[in-house]
Structure formats: structure tokens, C-alpha cells
N, C-alpha and C. Protein backbone atom coordinates (compact mmCIF):
# COMPACT_ATOMS: atom_id res chain seq x y z
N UNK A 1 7.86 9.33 -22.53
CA UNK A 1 8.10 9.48 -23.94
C UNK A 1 9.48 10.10 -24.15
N UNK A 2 10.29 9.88 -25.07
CA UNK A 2 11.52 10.44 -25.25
C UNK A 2 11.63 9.61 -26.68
N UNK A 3 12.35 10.69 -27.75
CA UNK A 3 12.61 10.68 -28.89
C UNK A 3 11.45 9.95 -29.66
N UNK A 4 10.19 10.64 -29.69
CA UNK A 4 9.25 9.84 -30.40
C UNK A 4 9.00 8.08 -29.65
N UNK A 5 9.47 7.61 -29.09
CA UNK A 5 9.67 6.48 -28.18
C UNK A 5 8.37 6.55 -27.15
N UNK A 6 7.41 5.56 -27.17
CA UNK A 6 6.89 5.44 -25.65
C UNK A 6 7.49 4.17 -25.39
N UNK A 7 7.90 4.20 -23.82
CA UNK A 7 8.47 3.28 -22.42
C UNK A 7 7.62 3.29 -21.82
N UNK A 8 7.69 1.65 -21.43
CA UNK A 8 6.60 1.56 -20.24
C UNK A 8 7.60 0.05 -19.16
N UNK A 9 6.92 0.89 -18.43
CA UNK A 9 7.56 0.33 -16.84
C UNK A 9 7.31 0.40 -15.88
N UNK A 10 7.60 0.02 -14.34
CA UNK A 10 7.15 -0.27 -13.29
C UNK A 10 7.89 0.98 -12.28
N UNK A 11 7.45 2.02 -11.60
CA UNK A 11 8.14 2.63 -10.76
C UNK A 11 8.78 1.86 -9.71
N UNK A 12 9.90 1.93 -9.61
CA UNK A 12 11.06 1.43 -8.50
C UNK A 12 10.87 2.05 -6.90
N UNK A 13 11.56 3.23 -7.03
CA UNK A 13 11.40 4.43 -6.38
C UNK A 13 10.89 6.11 -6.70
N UNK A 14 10.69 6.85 -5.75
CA UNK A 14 10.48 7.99 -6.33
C UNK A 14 10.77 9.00 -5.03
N UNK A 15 10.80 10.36 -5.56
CA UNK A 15 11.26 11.27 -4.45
C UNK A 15 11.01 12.34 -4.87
N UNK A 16 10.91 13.66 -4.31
CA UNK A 16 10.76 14.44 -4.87
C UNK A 16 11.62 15.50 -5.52
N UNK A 17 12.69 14.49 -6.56
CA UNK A 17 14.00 15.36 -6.98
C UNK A 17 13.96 14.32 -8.67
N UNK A 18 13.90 12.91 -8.25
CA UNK A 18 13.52 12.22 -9.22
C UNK A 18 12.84 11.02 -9.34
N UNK A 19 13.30 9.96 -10.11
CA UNK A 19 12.31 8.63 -10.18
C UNK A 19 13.44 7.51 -10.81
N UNK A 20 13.13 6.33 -10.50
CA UNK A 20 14.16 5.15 -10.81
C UNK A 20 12.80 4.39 -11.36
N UNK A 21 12.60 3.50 -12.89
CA UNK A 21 11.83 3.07 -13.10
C UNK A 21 12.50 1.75 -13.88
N UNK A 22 11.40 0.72 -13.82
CA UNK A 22 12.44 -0.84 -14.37
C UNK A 22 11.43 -0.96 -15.76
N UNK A 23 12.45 -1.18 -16.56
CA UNK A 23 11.14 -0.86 -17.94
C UNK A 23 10.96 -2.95 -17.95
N UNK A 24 9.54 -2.66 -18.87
CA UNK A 24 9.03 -3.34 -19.15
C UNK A 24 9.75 -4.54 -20.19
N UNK A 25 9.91 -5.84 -20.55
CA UNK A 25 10.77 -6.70 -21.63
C UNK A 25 10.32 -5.63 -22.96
N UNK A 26 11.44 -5.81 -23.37
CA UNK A 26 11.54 -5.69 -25.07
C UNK A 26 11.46 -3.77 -25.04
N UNK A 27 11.15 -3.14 -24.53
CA UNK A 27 11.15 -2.02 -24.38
C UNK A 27 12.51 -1.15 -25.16
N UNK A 28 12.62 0.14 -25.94
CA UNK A 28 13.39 0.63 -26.46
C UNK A 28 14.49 1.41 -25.05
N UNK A 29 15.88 0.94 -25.34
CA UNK A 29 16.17 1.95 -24.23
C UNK A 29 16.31 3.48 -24.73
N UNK A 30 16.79 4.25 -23.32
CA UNK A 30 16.95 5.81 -23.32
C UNK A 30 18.64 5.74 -23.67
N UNK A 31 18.58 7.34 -23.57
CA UNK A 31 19.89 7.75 -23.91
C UNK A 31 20.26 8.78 -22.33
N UNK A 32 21.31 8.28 -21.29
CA UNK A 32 21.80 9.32 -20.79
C UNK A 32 21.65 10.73 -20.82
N UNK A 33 20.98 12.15 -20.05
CA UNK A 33 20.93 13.29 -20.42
C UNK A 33 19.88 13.75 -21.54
N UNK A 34 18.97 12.62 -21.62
CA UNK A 34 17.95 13.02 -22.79
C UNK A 34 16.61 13.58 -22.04
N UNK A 35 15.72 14.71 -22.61
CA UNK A 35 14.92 15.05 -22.14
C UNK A 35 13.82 14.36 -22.36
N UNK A 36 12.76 14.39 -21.52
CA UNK A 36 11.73 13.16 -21.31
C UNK A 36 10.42 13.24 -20.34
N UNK A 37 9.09 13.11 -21.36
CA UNK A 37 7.82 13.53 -20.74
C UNK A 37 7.37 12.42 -19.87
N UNK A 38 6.88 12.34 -18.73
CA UNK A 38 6.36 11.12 -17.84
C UNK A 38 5.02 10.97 -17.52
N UNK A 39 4.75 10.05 -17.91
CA UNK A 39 2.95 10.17 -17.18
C UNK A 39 2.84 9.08 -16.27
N UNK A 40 2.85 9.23 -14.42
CA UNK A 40 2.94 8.33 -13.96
C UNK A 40 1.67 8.30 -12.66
N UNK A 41 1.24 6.91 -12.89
CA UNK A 41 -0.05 6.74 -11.49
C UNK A 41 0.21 5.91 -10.83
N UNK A 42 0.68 6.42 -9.48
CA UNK A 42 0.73 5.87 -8.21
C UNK A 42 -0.62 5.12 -7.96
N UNK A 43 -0.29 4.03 -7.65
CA UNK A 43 -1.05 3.25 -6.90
C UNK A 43 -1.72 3.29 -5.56
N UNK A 44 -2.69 4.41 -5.50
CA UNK A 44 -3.32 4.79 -3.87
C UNK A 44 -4.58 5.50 -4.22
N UNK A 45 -5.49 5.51 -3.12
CA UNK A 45 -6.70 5.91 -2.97
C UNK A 45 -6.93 7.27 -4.26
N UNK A 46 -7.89 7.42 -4.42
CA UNK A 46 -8.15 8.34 -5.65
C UNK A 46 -7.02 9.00 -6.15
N UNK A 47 -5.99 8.17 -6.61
CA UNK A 47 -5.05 8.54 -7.96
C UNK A 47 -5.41 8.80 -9.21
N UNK A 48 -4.54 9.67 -9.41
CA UNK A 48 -4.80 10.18 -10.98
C UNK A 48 -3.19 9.88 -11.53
N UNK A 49 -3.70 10.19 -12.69
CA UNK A 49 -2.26 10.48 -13.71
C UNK A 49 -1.75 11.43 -13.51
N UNK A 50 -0.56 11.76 -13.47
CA UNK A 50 0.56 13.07 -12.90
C UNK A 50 1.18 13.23 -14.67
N UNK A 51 1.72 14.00 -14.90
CA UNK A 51 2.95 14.42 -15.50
C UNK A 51 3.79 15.16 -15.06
N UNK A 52 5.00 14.73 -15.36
CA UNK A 52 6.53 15.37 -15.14
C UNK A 52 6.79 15.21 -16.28
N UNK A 53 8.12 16.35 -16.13
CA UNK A 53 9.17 16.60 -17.68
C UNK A 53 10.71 16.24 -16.29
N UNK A 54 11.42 15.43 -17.08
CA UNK A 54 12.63 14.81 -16.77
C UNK A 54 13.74 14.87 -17.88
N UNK A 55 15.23 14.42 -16.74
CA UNK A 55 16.05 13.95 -17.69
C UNK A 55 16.79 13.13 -17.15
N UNK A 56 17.42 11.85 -18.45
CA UNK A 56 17.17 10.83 -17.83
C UNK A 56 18.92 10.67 -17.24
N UNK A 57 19.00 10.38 -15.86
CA UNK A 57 20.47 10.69 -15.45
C UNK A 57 21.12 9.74 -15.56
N UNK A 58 20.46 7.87 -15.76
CA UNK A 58 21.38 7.11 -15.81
C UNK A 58 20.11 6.02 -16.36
N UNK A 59 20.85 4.65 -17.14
CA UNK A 59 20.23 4.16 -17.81
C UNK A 59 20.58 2.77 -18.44
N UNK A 60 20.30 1.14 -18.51
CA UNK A 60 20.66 0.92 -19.03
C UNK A 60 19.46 -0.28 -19.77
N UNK A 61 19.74 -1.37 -20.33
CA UNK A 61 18.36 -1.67 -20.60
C UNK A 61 17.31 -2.40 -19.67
N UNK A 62 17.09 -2.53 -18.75
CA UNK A 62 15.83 -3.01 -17.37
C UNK A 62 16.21 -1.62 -16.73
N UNK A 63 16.54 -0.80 -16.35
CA UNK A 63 16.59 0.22 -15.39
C UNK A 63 16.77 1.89 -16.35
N UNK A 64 15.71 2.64 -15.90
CA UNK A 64 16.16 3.90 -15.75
C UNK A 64 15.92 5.04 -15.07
N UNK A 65 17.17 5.91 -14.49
CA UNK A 65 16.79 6.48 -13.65
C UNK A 65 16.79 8.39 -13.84
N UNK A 66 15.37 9.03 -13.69
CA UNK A 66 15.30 10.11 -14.23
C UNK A 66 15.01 11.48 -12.75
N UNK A 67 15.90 12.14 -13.52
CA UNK A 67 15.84 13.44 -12.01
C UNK A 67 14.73 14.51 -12.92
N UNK A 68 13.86 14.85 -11.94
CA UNK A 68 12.58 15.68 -12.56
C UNK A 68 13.31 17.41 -13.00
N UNK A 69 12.61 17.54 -13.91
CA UNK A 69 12.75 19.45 -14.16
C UNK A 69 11.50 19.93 -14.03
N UNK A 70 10.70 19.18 -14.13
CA UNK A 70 9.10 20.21 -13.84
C UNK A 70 8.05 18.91 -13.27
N UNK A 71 7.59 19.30 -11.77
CA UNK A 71 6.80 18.68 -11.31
C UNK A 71 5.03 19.11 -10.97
N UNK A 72 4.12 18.39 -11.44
CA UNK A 72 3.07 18.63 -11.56
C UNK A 72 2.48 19.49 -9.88
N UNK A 73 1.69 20.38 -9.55
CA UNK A 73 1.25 20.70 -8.66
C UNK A 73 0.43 19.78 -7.31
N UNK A 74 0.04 18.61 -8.74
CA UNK A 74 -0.68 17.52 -7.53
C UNK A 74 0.46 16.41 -6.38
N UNK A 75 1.88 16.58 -7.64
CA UNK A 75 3.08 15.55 -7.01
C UNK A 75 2.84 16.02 -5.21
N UNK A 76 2.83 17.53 -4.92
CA UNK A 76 3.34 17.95 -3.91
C UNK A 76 2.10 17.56 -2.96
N UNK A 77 1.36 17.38 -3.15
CA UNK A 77 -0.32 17.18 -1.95
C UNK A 77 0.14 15.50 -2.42
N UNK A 78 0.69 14.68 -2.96
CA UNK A 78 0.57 13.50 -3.04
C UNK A 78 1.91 13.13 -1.66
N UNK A 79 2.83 13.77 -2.12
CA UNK A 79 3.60 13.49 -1.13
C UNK A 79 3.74 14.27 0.77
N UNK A 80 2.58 15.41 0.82
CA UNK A 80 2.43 15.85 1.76
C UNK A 80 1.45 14.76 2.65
N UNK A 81 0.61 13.92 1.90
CA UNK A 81 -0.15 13.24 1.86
C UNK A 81 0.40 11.63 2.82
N UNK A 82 1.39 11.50 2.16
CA UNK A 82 2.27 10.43 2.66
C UNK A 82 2.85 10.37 3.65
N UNK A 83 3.67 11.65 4.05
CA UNK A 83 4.29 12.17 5.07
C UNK A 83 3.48 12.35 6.02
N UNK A 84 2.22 13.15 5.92
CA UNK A 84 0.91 12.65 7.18
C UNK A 84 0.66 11.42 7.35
N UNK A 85 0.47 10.32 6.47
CA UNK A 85 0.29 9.09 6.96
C UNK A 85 1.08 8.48 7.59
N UNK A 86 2.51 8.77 7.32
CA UNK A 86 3.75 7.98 8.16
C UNK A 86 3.41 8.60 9.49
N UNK A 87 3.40 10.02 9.31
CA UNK A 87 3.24 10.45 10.81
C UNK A 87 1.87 9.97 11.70
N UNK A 88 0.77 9.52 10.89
CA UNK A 88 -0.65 9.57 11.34
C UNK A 88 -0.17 7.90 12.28
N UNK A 89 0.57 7.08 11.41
CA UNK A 89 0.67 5.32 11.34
C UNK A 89 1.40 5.28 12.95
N UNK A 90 2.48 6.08 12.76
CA UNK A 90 2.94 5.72 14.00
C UNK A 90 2.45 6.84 15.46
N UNK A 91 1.29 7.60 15.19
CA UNK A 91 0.79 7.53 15.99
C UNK A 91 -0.47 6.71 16.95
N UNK A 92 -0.94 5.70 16.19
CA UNK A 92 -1.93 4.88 16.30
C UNK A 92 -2.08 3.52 15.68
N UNK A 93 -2.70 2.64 16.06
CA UNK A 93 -3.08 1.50 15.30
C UNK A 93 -4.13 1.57 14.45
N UNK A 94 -3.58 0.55 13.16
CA UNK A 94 -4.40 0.85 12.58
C UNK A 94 -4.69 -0.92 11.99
N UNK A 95 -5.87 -1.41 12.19
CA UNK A 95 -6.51 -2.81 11.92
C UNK A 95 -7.45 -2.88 10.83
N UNK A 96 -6.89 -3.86 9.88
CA UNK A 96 -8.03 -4.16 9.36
C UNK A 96 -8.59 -5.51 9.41
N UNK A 97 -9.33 -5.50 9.65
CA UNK A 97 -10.52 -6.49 10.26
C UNK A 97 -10.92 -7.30 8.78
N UNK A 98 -11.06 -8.16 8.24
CA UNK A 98 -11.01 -9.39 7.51
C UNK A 98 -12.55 -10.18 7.64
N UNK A 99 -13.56 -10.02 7.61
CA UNK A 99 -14.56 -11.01 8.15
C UNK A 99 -15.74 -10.99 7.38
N UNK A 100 -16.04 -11.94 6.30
CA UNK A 100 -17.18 -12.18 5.64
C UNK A 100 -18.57 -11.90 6.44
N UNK A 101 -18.76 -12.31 7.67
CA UNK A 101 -19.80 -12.48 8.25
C UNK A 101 -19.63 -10.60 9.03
N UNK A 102 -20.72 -9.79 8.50
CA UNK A 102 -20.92 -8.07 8.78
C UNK A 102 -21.75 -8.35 9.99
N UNK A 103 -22.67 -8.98 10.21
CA UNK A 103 -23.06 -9.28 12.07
C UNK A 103 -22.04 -9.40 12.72
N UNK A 104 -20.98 -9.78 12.80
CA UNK A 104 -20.12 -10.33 13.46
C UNK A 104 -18.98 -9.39 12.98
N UNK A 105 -18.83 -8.68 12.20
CA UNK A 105 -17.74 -8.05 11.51
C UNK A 105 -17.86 -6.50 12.28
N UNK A 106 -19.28 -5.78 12.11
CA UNK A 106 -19.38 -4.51 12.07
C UNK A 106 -19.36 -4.25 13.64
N UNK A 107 -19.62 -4.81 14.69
CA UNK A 107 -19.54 -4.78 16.00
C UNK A 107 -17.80 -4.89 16.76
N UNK A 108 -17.46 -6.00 15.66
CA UNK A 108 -16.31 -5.85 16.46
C UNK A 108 -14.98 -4.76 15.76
N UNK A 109 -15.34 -4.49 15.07
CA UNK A 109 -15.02 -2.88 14.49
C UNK A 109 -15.20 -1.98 15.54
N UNK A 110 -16.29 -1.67 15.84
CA UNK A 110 -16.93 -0.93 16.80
C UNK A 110 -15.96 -1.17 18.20
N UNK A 111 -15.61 -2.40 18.58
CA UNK A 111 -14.79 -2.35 19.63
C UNK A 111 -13.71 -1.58 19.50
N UNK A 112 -12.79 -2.23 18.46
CA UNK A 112 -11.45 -2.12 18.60
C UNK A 112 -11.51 -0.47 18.43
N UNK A 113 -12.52 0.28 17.62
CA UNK A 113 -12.33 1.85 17.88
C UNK A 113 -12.71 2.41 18.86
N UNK A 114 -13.56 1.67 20.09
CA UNK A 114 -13.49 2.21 21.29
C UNK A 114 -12.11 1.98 21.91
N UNK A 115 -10.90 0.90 21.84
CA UNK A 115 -9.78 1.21 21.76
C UNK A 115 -8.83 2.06 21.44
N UNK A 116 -9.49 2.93 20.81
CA UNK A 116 -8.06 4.17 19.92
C UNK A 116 -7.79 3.83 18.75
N UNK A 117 -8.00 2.18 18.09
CA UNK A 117 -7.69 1.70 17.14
C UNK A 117 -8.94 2.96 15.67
N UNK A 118 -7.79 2.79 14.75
CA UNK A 118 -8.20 3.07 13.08
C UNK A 118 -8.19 1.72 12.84
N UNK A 119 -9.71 1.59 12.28
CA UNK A 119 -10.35 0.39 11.93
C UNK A 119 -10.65 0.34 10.32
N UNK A 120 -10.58 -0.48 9.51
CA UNK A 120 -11.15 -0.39 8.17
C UNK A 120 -11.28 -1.87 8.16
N UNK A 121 -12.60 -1.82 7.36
CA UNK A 121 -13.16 -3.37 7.17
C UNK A 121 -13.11 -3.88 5.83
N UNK A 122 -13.05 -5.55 5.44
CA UNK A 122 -13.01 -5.77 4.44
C UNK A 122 -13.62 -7.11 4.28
N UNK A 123 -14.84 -7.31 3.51
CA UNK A 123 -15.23 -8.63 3.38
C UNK A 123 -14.75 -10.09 2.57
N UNK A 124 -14.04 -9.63 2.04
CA UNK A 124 -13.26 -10.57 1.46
C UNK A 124 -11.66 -10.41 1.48
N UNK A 125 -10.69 -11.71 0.76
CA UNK A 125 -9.61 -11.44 0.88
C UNK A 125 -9.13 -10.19 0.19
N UNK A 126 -9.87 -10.46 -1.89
CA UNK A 126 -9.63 -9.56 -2.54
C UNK A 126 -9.83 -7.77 -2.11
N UNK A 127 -10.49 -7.69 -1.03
CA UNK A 127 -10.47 -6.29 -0.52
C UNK A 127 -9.64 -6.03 -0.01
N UNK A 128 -9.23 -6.59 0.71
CA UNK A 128 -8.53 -6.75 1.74
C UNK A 128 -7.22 -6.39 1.04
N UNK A 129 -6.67 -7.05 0.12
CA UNK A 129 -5.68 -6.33 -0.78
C UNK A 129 -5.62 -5.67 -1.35
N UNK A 130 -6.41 -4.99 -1.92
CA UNK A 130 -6.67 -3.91 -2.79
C UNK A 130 -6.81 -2.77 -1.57
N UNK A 131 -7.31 -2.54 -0.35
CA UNK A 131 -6.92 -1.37 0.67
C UNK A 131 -5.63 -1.60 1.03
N UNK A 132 -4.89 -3.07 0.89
CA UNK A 132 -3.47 -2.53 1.72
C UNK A 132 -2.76 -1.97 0.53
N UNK A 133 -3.39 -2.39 -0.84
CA UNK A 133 -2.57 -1.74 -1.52
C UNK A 133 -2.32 -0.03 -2.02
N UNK A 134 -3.69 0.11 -1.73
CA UNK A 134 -4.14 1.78 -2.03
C UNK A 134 -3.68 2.58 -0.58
N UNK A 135 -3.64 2.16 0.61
CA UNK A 135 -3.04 2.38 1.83
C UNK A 135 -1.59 3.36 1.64
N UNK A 136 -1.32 4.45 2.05
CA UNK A 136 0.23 4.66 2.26
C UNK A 136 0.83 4.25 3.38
N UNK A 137 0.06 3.83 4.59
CA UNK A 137 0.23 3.53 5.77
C UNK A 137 0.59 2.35 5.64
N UNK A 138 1.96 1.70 6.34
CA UNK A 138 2.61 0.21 6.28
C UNK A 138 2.66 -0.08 7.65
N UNK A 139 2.08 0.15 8.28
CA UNK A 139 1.78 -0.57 10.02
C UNK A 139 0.64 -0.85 10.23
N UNK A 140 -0.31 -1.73 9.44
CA UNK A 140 -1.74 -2.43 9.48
C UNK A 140 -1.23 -3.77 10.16
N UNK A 141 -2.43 -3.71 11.04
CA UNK A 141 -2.66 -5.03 11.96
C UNK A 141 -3.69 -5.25 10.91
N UNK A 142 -2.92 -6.94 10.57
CA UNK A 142 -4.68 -7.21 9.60
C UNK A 142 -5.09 -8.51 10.55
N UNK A 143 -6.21 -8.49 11.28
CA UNK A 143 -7.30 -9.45 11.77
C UNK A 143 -7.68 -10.22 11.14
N UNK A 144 -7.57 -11.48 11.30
CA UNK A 144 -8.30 -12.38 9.84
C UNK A 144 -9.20 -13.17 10.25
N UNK A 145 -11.03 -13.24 10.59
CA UNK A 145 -11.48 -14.35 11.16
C UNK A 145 -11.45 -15.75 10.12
N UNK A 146 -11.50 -16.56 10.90
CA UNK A 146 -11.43 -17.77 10.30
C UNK A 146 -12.38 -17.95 9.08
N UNK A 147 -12.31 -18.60 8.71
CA UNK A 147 -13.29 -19.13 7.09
C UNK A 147 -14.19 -20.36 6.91
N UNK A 148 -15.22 -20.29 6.23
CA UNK A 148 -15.65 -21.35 5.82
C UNK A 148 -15.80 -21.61 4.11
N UNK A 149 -14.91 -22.42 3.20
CA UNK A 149 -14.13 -23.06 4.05
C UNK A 149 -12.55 -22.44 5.02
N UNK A 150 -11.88 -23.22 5.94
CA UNK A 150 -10.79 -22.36 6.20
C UNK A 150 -9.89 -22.11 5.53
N UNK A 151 -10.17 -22.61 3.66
CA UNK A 151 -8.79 -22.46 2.61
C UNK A 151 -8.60 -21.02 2.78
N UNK A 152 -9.97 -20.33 2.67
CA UNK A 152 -10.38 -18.96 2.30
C UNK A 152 -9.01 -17.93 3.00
N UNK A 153 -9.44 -18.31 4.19
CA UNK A 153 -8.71 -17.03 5.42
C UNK A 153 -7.09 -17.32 5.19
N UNK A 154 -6.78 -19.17 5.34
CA UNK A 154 -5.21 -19.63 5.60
C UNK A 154 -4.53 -18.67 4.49
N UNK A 155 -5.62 -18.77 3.21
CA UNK A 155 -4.50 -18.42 2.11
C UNK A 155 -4.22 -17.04 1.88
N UNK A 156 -5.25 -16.15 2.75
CA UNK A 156 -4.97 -14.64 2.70
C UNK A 156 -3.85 -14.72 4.14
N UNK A 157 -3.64 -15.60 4.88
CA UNK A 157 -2.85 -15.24 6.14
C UNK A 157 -1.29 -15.48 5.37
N UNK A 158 -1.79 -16.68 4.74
CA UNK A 158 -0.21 -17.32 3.85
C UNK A 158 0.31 -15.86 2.95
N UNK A 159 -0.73 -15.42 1.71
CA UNK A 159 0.09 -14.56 0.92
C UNK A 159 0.45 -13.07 1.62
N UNK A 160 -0.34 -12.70 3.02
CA UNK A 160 0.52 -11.44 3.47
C UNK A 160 1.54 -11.72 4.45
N UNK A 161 1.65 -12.67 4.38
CA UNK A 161 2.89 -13.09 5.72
C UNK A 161 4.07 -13.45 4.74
N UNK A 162 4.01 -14.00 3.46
CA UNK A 162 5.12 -14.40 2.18
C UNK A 162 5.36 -13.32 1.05
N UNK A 163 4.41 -12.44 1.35
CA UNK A 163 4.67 -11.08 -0.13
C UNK A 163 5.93 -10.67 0.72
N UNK A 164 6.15 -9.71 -0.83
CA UNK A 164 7.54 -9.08 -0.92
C UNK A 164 6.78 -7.36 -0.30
N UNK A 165 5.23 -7.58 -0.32
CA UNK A 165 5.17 -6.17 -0.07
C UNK A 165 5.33 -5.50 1.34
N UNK A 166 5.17 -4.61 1.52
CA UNK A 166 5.59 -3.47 3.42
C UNK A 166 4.86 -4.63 4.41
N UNK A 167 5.71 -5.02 5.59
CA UNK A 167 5.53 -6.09 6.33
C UNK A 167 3.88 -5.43 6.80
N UNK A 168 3.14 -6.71 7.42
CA UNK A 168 2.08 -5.80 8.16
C UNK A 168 1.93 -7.63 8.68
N UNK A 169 1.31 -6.98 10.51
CA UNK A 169 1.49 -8.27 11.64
C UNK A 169 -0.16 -8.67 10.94
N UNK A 170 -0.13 -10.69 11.24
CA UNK A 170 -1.13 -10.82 10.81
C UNK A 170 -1.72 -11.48 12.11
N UNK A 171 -3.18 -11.12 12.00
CA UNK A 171 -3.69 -11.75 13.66
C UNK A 171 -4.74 -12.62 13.07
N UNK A 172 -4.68 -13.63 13.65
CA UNK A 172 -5.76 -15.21 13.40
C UNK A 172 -6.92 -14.98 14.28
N UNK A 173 -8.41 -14.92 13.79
CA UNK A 173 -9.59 -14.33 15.02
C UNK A 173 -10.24 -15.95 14.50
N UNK A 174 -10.69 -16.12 15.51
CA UNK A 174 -11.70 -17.30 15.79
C UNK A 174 -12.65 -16.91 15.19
N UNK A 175 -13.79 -18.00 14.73
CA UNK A 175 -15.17 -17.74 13.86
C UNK A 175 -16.04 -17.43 14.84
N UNK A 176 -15.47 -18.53 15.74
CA UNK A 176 -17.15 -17.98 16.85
C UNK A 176 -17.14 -16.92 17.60
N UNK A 177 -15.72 -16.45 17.97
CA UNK A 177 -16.38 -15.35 18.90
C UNK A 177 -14.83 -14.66 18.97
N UNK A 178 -14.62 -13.81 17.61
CA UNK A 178 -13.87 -12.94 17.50
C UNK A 178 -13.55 -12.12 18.83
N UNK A 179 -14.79 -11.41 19.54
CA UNK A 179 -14.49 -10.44 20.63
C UNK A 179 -13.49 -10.90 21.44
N UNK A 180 -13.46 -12.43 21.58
CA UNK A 180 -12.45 -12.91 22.72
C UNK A 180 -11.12 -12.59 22.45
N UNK A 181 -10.75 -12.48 21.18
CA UNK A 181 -9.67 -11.90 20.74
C UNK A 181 -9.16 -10.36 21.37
N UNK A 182 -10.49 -9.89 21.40
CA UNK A 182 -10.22 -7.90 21.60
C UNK A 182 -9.21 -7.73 22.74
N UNK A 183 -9.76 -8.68 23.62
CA UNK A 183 -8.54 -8.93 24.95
C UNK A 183 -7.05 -9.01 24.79
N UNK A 184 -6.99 -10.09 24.23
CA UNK A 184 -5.71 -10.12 23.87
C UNK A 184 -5.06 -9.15 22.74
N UNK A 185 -6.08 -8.76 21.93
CA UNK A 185 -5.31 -7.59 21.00
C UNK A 185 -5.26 -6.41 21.48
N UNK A 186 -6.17 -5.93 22.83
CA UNK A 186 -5.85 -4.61 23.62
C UNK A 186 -4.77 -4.53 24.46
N UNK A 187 -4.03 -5.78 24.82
CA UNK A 187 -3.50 -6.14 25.76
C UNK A 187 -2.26 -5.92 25.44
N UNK A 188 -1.79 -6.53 23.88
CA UNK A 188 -1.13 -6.27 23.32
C UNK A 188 -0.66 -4.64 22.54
N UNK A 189 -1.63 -4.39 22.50
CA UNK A 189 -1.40 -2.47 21.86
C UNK A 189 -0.88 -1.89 22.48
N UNK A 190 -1.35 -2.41 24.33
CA UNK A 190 -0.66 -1.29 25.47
C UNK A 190 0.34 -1.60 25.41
N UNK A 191 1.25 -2.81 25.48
CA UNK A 191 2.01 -3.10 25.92
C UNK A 191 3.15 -2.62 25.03
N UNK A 192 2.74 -2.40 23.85
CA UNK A 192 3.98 -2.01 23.21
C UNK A 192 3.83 -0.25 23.01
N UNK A 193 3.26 0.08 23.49
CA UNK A 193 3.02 1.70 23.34
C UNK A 193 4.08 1.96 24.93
């Protein structure tokens, strides 16, 4: 909010000094140096709404970018939060397993965490995106068993291998007998550790 004005827009970046945000079409712009209330929700596992008080340091109409003067108490556990996961990600693998069929799904879960692997499961594609999206962690092995039909699986292999979002390797598992995979995906973990 600024000058009686609500803006609405997409967070760019953020840090913990300020925020770069791309406003929305038709949107009123800001003024350089103007003071300015924020209510912003990150996109991740039990998010809430934050407020900050800002001012806005640069600006023009699709972009503005605001350095914080008062940050909410939760900003700081949100971003301590993150910083463990970067650190948690590159200490371990972390897979998510893709597989409609839970006979066949929940066992071989069970393997790959007798591996060392962080496992999270998802029965459909739409889950499947909605955890990478709530995820802070950007080094997911996503497992995908095959489909019936196979539009199902190709087109979740197609849109995370073509998004613009944090790369993550995609692995193709056979319908019939995923485990045969575990081989080659243990084989592979060592080898790059």
C-alpha cells in the first residue's frame, strides 16, 4: 500500500535488506523514496502472510524495487529456514518418487531411504508440483514411474524438464518393476558423492 494505493504483484527477488517486485498490468505506479506497507506470502510449506514497512528505492512502471525498514519477526525463521535447507539439500538426496500405484509406490520409498535418500511421495502429477513448489530445496531427483495412459507421466517429465522453474534431474522408472531402477539410481548417488 502506498499513498492510499493498493499494488499488486509478483515477488522477483527478496533478501533480507529488501524486495524487487514486478507489478501486476494496469497497476498504479510508486514514487521513488515513498514510504510503503507490504503484505507478502511466500510460496512454501505452512506460509502465512508477513508484513513489512518499506521504502521504495527504485521504480518504474512493471518493476519495483523496495529496501525494508521494519521486518516482521517470522521474515527471520523464514529465512533461517531456507538457509538449513540449502545446507540440509546439499548434504543428501533428496527424491521424489511420482507413482499412482501406493503397492508399488510405498515400498520402493522404503528402499531408496534405506539408501540415505530423503524420500517424499506423490500420487499424481498435480502433487508432485505443488511439493516442488512449496519445497525450498532445489536438488530433487524426481522419479517418475511410467503411466497408464503413458500421456500421464511423459507430460509431467516434459513440463519439469521445460519450466523456467530451479532445475531438478528427472528419472524415467518402469511400471513393472521400478526396484530395478534402485540399482542404477544407487549407483549413481555414489558415484557422484
Amino acid at each position: 500500500m502506498h499513498a492510499r494505493d493498493t499494488v499488486r504483484g509478483r515477488l522477483a527477488n527478496i533478501s533480507t535488506g529488501g524486495m524487487r517486485l514486478q507489478l501486476s498490468d494496469g497497476e498504479p505506479p510508486c514514487v521513488c523514496g515513498e514510504a510503503v506497507e507490504i503484505e507478502l506470502h511466500l510460496d512454501r510449506a505452512g506460509a502465512t502472510w508477513l508484513r513489512f514497512q518499506g521504502q521504495v528505492q527504485r521504480c518504474d512502471d512493471r518493476e519495483v524495487a523496495i529496501g525494508f525498514t521494519a521486518v516482521p519477526l517470522e521474515f527471520a525463521i523464514v529465512v533461517e529456514d531456507a538457509l538449513l535447507s540449502v545446507r540440509e539439500g546439499a548434504a543428501m538426496s533428496h527424491v521424489l518418487l511420482v507413482d499412482a500405484n501406493a503397492d508399488r509406490r510405498v515400498p520402493f520409498a522404503a528402499l531408496l531411504r534405506k539408501t540415505g535418500c530423503r524420500v517424499a511421495e506423490a500420487a499424481t502429477p498435480l502433487e508432485a508440483i505443488s511439493h516442488l513448489g512449496g519445497s525450498a530445496i532445489h536438488s530433487w531427483v524426481v522419479a517418475i514411474t511410467d503411466s497408464t495412459p503413458a500421456s500421464i507421466a511423459d507430460e509431467l517429465r516434459r513440463f519439469l524438464t521445460d519450466t523456467d522453474a530451479p532445475p531438478v534431474d528427472v528419472v524415467a522408472l518402469g511400471r513393472d518393476s521400478p526396484s530395478s531402477s534402485l540399482t542404477w539410481f544407487t549407483a549413481t548417488e555414489r558415484a557422484q558423492r
